[in-house]
N, C-alpha and C. Protein backbone atom coordinates (compact mmCIF):
# COMPACT_ATOMS: atom_id res chain seq x y z
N UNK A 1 0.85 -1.18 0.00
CA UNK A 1 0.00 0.00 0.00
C UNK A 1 0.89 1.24 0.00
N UNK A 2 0.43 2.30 -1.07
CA UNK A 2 1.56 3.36 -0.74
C UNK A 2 0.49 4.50 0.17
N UNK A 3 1.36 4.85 1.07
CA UNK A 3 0.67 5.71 1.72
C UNK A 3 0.28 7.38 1.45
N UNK A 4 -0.44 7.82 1.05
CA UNK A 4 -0.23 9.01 0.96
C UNK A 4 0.21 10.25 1.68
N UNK A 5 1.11 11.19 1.19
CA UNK A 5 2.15 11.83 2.51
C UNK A 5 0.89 12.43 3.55
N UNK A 6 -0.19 13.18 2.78
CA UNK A 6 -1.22 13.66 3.57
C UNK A 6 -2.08 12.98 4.82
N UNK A 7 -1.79 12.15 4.46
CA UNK A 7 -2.59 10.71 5.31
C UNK A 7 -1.73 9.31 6.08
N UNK A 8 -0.34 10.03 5.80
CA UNK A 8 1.01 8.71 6.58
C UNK A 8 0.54 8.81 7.81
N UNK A 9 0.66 9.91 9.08
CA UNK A 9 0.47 9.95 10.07
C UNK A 9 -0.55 9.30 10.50
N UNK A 10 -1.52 9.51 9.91
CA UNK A 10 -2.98 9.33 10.61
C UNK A 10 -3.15 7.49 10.07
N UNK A 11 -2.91 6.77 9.06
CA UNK A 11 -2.57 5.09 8.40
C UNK A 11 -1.60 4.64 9.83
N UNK A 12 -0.34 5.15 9.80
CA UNK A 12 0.25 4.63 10.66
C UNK A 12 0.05 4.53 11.71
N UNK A 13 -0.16 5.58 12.92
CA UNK A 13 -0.82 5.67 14.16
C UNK A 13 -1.93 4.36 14.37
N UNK A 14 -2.94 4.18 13.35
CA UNK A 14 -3.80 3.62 13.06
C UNK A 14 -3.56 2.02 13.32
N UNK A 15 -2.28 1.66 12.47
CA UNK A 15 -1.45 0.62 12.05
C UNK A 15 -0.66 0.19 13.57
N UNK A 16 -0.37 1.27 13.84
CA UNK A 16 0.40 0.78 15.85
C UNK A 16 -0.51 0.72 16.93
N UNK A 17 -1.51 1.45 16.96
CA UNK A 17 -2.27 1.21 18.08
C UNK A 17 -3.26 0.12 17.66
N UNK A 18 -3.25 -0.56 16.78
CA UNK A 18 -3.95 -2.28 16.25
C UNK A 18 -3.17 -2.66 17.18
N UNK A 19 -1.88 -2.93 16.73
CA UNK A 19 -0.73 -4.05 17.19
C UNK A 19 -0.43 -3.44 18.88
N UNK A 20 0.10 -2.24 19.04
CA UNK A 20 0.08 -1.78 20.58
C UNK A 20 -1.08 -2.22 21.45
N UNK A 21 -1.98 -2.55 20.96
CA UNK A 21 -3.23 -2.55 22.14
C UNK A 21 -3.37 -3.53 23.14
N UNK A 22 -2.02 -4.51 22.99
CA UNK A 22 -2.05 -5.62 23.96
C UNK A 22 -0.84 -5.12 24.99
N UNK A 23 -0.49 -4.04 24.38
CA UNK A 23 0.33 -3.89 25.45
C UNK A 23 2.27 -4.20 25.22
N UNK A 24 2.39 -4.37 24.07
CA UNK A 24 3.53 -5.33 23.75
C UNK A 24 3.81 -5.03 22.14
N UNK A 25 4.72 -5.06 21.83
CA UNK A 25 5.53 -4.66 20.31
C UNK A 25 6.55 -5.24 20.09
N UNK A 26 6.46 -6.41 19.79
CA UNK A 26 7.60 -7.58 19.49
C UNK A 26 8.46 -7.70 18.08
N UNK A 27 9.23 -8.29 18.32
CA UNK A 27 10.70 -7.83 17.42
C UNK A 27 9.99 -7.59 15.69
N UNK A 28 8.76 -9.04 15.82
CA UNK A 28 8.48 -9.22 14.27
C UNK A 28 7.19 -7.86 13.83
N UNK A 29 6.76 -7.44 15.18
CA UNK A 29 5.56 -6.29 14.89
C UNK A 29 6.20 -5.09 14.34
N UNK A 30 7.51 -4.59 15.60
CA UNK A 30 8.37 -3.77 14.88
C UNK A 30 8.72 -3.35 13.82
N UNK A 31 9.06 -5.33 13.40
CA UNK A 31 9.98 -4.93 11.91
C UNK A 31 8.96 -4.58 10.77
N UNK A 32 7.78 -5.23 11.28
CA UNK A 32 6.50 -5.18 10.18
C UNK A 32 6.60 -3.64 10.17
N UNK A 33 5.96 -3.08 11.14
CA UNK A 33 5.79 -1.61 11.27
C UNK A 33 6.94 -0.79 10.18
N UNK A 34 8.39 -0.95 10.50
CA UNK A 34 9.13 0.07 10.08
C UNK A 34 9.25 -0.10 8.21
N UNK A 35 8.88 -1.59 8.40
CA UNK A 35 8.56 -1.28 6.85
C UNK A 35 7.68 -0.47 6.54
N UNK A 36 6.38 -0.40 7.10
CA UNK A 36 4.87 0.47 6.37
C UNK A 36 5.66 1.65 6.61
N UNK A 37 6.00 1.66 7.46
CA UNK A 37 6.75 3.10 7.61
C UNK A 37 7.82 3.99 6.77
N UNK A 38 8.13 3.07 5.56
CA UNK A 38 8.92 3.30 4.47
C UNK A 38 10.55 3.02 5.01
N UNK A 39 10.63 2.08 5.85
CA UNK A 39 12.67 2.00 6.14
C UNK A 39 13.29 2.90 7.08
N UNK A 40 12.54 3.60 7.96
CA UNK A 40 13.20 5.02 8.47
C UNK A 40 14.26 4.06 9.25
N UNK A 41 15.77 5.07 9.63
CA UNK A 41 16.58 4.90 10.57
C UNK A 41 15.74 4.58 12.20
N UNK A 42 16.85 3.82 12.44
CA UNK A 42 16.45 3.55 14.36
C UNK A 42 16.03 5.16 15.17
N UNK A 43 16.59 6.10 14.24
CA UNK A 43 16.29 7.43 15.13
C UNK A 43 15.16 7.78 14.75
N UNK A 44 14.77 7.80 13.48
CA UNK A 44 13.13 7.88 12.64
C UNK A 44 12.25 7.00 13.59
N UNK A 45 12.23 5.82 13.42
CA UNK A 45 11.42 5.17 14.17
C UNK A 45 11.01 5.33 15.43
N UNK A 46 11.98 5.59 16.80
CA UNK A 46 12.17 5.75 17.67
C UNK A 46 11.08 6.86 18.46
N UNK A 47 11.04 8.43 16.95
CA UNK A 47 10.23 9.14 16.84
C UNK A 47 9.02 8.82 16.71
N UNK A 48 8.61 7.87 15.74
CA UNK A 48 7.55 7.81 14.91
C UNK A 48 7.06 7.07 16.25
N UNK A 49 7.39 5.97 17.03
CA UNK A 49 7.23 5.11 18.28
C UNK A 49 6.70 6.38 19.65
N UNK A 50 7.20 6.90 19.78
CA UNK A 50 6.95 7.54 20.89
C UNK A 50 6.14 8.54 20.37
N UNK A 51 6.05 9.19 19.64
CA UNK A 51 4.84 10.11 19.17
C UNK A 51 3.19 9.84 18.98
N UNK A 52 3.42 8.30 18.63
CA UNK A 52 2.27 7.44 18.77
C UNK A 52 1.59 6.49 20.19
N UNK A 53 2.78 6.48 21.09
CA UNK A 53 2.76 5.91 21.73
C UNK A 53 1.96 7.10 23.04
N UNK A 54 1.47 7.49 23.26
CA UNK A 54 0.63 8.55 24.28
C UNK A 54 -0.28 7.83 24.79
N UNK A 55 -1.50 6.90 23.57
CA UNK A 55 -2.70 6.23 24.07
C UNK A 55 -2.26 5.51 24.38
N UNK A 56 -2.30 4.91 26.02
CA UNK A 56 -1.71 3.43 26.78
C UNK A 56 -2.85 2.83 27.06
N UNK A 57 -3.87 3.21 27.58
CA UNK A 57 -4.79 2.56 28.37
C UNK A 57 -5.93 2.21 26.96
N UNK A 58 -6.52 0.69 27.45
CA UNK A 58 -7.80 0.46 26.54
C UNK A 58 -8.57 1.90 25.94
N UNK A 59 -9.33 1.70 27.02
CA UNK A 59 -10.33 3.20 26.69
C UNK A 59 -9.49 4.44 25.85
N UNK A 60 -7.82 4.44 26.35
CA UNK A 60 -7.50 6.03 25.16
C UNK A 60 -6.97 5.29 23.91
N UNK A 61 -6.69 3.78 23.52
CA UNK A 61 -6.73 3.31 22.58
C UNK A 61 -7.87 3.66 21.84
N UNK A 62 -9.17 2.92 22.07
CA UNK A 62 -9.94 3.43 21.37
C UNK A 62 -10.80 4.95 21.17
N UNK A 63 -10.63 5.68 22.52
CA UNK A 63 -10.89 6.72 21.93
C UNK A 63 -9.77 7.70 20.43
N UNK A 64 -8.57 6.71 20.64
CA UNK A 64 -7.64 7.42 19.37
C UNK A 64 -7.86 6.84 18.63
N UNK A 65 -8.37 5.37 18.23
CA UNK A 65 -8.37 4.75 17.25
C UNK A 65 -10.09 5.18 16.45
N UNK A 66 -11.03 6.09 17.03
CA UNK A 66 -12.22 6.43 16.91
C UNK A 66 -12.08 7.79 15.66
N UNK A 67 -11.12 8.66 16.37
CA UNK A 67 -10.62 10.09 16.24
C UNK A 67 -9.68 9.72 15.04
N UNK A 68 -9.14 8.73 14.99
CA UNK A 68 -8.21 8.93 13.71
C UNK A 68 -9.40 8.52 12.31
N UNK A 69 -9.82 7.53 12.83
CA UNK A 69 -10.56 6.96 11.45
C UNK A 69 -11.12 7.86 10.87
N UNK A 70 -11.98 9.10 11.82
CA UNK A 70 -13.18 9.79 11.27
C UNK A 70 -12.03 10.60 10.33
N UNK A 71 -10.44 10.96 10.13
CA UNK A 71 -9.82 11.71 9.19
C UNK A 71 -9.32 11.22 7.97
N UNK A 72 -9.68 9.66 8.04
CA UNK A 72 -9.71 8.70 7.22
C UNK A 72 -10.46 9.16 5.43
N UNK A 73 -10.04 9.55 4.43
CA UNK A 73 -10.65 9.63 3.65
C UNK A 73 -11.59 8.06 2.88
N UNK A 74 -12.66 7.96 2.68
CA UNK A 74 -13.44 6.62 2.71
C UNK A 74 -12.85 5.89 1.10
N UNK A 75 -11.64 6.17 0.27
CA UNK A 75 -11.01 5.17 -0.57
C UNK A 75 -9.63 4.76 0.52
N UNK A 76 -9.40 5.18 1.10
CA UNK A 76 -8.18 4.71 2.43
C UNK A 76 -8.20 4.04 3.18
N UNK A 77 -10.13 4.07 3.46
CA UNK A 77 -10.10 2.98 4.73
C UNK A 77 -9.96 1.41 4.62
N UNK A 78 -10.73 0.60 3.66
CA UNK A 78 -10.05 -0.25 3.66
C UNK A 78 -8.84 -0.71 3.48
N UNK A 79 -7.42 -0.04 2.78
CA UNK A 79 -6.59 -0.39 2.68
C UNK A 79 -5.80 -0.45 3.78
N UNK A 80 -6.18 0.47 4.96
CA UNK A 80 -5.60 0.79 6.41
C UNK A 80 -6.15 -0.10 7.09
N UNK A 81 -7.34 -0.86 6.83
CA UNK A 81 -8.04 -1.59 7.72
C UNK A 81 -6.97 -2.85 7.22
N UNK A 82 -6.55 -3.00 6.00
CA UNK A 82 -6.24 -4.01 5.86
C UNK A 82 -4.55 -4.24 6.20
N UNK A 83 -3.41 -2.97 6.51
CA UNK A 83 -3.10 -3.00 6.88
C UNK A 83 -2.78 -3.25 8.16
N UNK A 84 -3.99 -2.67 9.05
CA UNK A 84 -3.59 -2.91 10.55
C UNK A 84 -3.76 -4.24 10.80
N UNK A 85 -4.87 -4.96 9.97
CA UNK A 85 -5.33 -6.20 10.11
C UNK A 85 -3.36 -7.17 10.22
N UNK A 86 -2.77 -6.71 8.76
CA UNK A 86 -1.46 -7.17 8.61
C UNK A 86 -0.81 -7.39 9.82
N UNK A 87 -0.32 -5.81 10.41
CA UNK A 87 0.60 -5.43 11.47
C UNK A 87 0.07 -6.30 12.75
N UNK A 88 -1.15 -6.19 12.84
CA UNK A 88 -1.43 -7.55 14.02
C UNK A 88 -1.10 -8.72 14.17
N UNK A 89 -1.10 -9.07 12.87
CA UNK A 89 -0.69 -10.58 13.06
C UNK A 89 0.70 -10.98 12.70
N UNK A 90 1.86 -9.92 12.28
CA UNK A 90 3.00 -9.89 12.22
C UNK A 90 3.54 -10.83 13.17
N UNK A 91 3.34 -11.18 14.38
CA UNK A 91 3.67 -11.63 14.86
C UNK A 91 3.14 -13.25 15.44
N UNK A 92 2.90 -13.76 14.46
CA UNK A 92 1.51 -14.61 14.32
C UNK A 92 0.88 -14.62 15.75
N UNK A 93 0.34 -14.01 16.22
CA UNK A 93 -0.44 -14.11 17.60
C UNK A 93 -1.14 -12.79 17.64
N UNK A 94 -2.23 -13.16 16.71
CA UNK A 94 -3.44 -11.65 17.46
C UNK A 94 -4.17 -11.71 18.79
N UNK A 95 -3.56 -11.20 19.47
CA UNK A 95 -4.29 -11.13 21.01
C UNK A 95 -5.89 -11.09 21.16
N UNK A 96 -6.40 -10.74 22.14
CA UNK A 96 -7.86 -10.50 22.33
C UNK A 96 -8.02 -9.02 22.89
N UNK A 97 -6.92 -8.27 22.78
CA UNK A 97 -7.12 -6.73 22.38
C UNK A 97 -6.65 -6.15 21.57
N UNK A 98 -6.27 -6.87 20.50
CA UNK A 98 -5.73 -6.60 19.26
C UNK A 98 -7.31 -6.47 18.52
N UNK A 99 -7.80 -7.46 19.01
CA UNK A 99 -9.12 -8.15 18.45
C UNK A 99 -10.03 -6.96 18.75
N UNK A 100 -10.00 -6.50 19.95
CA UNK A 100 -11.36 -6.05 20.28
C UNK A 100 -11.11 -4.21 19.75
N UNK A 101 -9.63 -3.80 19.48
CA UNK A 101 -9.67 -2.73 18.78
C UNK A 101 -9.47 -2.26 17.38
N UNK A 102 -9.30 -3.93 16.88
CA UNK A 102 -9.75 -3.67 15.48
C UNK A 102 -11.38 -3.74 15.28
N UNK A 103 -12.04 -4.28 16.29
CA UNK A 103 -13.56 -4.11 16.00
C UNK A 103 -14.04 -2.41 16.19
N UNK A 104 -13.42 -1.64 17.33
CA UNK A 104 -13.56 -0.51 17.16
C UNK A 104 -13.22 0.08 15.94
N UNK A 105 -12.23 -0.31 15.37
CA UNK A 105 -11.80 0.21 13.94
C UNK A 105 -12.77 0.03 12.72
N UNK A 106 -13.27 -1.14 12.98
CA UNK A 106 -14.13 -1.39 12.26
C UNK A 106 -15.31 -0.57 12.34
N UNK A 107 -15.76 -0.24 13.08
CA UNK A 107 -17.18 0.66 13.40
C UNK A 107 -16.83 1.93 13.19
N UNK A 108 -15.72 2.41 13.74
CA UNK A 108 -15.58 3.76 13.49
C UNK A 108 -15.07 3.69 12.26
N UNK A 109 -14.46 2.69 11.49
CA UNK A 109 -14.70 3.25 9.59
C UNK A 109 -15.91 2.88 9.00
N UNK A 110 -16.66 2.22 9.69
CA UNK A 110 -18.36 2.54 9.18
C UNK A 110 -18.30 1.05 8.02
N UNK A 111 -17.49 -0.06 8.42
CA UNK A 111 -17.42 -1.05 8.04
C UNK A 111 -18.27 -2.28 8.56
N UNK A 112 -18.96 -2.63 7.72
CA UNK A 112 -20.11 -3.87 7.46
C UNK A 112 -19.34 -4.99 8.03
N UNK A 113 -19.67 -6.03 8.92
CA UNK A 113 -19.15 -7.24 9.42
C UNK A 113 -18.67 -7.68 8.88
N UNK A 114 -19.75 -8.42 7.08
CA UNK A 114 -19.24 -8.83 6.30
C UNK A 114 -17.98 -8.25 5.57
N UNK A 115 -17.81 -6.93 5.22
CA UNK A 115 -16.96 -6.08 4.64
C UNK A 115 -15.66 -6.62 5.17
N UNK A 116 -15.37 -6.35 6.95
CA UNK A 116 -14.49 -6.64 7.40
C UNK A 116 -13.55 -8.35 7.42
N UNK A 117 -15.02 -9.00 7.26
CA UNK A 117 -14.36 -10.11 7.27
C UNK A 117 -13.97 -10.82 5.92
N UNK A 118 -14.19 -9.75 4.97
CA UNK A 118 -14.13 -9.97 3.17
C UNK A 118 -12.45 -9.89 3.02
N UNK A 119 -12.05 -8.49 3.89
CA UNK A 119 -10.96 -7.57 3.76
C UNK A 119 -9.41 -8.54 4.73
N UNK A 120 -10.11 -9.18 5.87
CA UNK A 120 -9.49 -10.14 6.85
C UNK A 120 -9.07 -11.71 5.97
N UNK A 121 -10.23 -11.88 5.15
CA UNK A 121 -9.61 -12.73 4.63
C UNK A 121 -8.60 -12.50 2.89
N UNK A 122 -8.58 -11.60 2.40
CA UNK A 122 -8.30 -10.83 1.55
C UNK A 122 -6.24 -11.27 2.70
N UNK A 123 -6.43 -10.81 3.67
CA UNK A 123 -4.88 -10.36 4.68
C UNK A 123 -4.50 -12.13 4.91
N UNK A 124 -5.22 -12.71 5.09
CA UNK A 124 -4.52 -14.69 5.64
C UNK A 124 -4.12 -14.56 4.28
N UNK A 125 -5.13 -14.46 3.00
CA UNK A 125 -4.59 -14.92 2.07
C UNK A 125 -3.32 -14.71 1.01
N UNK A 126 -3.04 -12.91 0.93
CA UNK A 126 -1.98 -12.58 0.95
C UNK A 126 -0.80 -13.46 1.98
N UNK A 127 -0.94 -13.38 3.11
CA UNK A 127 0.16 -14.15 3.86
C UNK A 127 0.51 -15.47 3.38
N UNK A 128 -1.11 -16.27 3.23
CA UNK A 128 -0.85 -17.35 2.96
C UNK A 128 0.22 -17.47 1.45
N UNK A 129 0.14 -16.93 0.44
CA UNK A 129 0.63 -16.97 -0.74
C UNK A 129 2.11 -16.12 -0.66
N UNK A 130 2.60 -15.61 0.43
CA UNK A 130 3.88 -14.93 0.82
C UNK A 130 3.60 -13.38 0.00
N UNK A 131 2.25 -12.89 0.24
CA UNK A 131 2.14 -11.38 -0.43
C UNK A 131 2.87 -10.92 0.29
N UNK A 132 2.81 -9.31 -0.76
CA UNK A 132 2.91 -8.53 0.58
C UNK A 132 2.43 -7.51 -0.07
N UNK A 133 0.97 -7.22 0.09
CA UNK A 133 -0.12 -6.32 -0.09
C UNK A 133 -0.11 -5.28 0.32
């Protein structure tokens, strides 16, 4: 997915607080991340990490993950949905608050059950075939 410069911040944020919401950012979530992130240096990242990193608690997860979507332009959202969907499972282990704030994601991009689970399997199957979507 290429990100658009107008809309990097708000995709990415999006893309870490999926995978952040358990609490934990493991070597393979990381590395997933700094790719979407286009390659930045350990000092880039470091930034991009702590700038995002403010919402800790459930509740300010999703109240950020609510607030970003609505700046979401509606040809972006699925591709971000389908990204974060990615960055979660980077580490093959989607938690059960990974889970429960991509369902917020889901509602606050105004995404149909079915939609989501069109777009989820759209993400195994890329993996499964060694994409990289």
């Amino acid at each position: 997915m290429k990100i658009p410069q107008e809309h990097r911040d708000t995709v990415l944020e999006l893309a870490y607080l999926i995978t952040a919401a358990d609490g934990r950012l493991d070597d393979a979530e990381l590395e997933a991340f700094r790719k979407i992130a286009g390659n930045p240096s350990e000092k880039e990242l470091d930034k991009l990490l702590d700038r995002f990193a403010g919402s800790v608690s459930h509740v300010e997860i999703e109240e950020r993950v609510r607030e970003l979507a609505k700046k979401l332009p509606a040809d972006l959202k699925e591709d971000t949905f389908k990204l974060a969907v990615k960055l979660s499972l980077a580490d093959m282990d989607q938690s059960p608050e990974e889970e429960d704030i991509q369902d917020t994601l889901i509602e606050a991009m105004g995404l149909s059950a079915d939609r989501a689970d069109e777009l989820t399997a759209e993400v195994y199957g890329s993996l499964d075939a060694g994409g990289d979507e």
